[in-house]
Protein backbone atom coordinates (compact mmCIF):
# COMPACT_ATOMS: atom_id res chain seq x y z
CA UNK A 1 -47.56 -104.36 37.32
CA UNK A 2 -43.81 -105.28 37.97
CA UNK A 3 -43.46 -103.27 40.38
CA UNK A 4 -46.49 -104.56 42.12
CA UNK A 5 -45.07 -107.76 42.27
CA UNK A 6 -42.36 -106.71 43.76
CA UNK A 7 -43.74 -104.95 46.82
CA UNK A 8 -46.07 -107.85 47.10
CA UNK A 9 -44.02 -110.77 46.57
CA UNK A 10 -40.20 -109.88 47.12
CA UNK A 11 -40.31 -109.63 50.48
CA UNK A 12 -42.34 -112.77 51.28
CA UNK A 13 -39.61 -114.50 48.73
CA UNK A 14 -36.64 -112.86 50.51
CA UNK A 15 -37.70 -113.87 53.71
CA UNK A 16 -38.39 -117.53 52.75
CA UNK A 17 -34.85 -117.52 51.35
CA UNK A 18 -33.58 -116.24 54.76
CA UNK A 19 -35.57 -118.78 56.01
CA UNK A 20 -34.34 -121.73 54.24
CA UNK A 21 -30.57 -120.76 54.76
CA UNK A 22 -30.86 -120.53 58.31
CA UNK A 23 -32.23 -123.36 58.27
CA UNK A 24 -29.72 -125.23 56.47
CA UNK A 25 -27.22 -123.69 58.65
CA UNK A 26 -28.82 -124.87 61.81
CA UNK A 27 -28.75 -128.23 61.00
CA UNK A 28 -25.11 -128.51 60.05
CA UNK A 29 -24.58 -130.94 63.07
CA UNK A 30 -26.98 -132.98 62.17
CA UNK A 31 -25.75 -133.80 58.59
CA UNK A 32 -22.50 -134.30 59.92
CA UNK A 33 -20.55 -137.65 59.36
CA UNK A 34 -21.65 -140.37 62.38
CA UNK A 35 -18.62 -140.78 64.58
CA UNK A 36 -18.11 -144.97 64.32
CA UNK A 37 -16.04 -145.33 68.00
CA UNK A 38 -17.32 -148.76 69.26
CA UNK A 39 -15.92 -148.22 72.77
CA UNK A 40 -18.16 -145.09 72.87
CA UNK A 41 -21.62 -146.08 71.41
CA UNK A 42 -23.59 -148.92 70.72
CA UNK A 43 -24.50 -150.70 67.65
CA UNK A 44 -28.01 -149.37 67.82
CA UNK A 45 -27.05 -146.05 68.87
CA UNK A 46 -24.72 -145.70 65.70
CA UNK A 47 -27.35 -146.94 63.84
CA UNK A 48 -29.98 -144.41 65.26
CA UNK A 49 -27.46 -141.44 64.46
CA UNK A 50 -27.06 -143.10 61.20
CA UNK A 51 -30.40 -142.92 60.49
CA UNK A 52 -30.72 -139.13 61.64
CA UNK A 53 -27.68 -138.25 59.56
CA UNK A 54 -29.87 -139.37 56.16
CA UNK A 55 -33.02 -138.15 57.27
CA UNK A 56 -31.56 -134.79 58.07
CA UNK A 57 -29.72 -134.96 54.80
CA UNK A 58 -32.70 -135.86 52.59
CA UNK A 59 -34.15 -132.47 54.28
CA UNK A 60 -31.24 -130.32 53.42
CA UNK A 61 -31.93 -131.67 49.62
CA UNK A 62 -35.70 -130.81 49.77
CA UNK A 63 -34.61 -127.33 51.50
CA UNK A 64 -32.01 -126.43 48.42
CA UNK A 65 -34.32 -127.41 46.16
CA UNK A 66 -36.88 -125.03 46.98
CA UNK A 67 -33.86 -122.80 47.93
CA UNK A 68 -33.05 -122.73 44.04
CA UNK A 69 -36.84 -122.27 42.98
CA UNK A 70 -36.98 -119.42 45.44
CA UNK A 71 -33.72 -118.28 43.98
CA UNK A 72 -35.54 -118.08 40.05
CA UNK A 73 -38.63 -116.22 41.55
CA UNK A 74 -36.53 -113.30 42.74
CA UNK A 75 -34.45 -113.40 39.66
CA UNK A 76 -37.78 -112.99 37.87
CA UNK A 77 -38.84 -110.55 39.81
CA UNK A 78 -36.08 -108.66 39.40
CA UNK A 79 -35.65 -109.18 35.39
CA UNK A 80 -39.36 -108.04 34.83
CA UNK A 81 -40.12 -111.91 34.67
CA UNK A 82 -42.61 -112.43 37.17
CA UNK A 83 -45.72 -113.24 37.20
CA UNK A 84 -45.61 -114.58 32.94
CA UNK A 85 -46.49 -118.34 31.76
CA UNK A 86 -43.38 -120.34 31.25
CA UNK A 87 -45.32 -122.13 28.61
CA UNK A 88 -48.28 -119.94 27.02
CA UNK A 89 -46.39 -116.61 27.86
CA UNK A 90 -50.33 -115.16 29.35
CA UNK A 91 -50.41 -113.94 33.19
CA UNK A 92 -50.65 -116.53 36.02
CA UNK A 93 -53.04 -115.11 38.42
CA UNK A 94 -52.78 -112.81 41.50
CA UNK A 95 -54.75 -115.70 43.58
CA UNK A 96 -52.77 -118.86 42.01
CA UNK A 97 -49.17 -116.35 42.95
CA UNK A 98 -50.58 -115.44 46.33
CA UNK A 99 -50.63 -119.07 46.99
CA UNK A 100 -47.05 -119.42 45.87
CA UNK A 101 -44.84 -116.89 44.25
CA UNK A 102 -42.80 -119.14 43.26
CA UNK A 103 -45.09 -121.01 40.43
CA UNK A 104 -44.14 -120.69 36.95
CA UNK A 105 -47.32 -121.24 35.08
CA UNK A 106 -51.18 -120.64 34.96
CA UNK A 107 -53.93 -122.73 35.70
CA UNK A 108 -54.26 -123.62 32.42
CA UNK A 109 -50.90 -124.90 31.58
CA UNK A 110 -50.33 -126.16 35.08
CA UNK A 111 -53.40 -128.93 34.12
């Protein structure tokens, strides 16, 4: 069954990962500190890159989250982990993983 998982899960879980790193990489700019040069840019135009600054940062800090939960999956994977109820220790269920590898437990427990 493990190693089911793994051809059916670990690359859809790798590839998010890629996907979330490039990500955060791509957006380095816009988390970058706003320049405050008052000969150069307005007071509203500070305060609109001000505002993109956070927003983009509050994204970065969804994106690592799910970066880290992606992170466990494949570590479960890998250990033999996968695909086992955090809390009642029975299987979670090929449709509820299909929907997202990443989930920890089963319907049950989930409720």
């Amino acid at each position: 069954m493990e190693e089911d998982f793994a051809v059916r899960y670990g690359p859809r879980l790798r590839a998010e990962l890629a996907e979330l790193r490039a990500a955060s990489e791509g957006a380095l700019e816009a988390r970058r500190p706003v320049e405050l040069d008052q000969q150069s840019v307005g007071r509203l135009s500070r305060m609109d890159a001000l505002q993109g600054q956070a927003m983009a940062q509050a994204v970065d800090v969804r994106r690592a989250a799910r970066q880290r939960v992606v992170e466990a999956a494949l570590s479960r994977l890998e250990s033999g982990e996968f695909g086992w109820c955090e809390a009642c220790g029975e299987h979670i269920g090929v449709k509820r993983l299909d929907l997202d590898p990443t989930l920890v437990r089963c319907v049950g427990c989930a409720r």
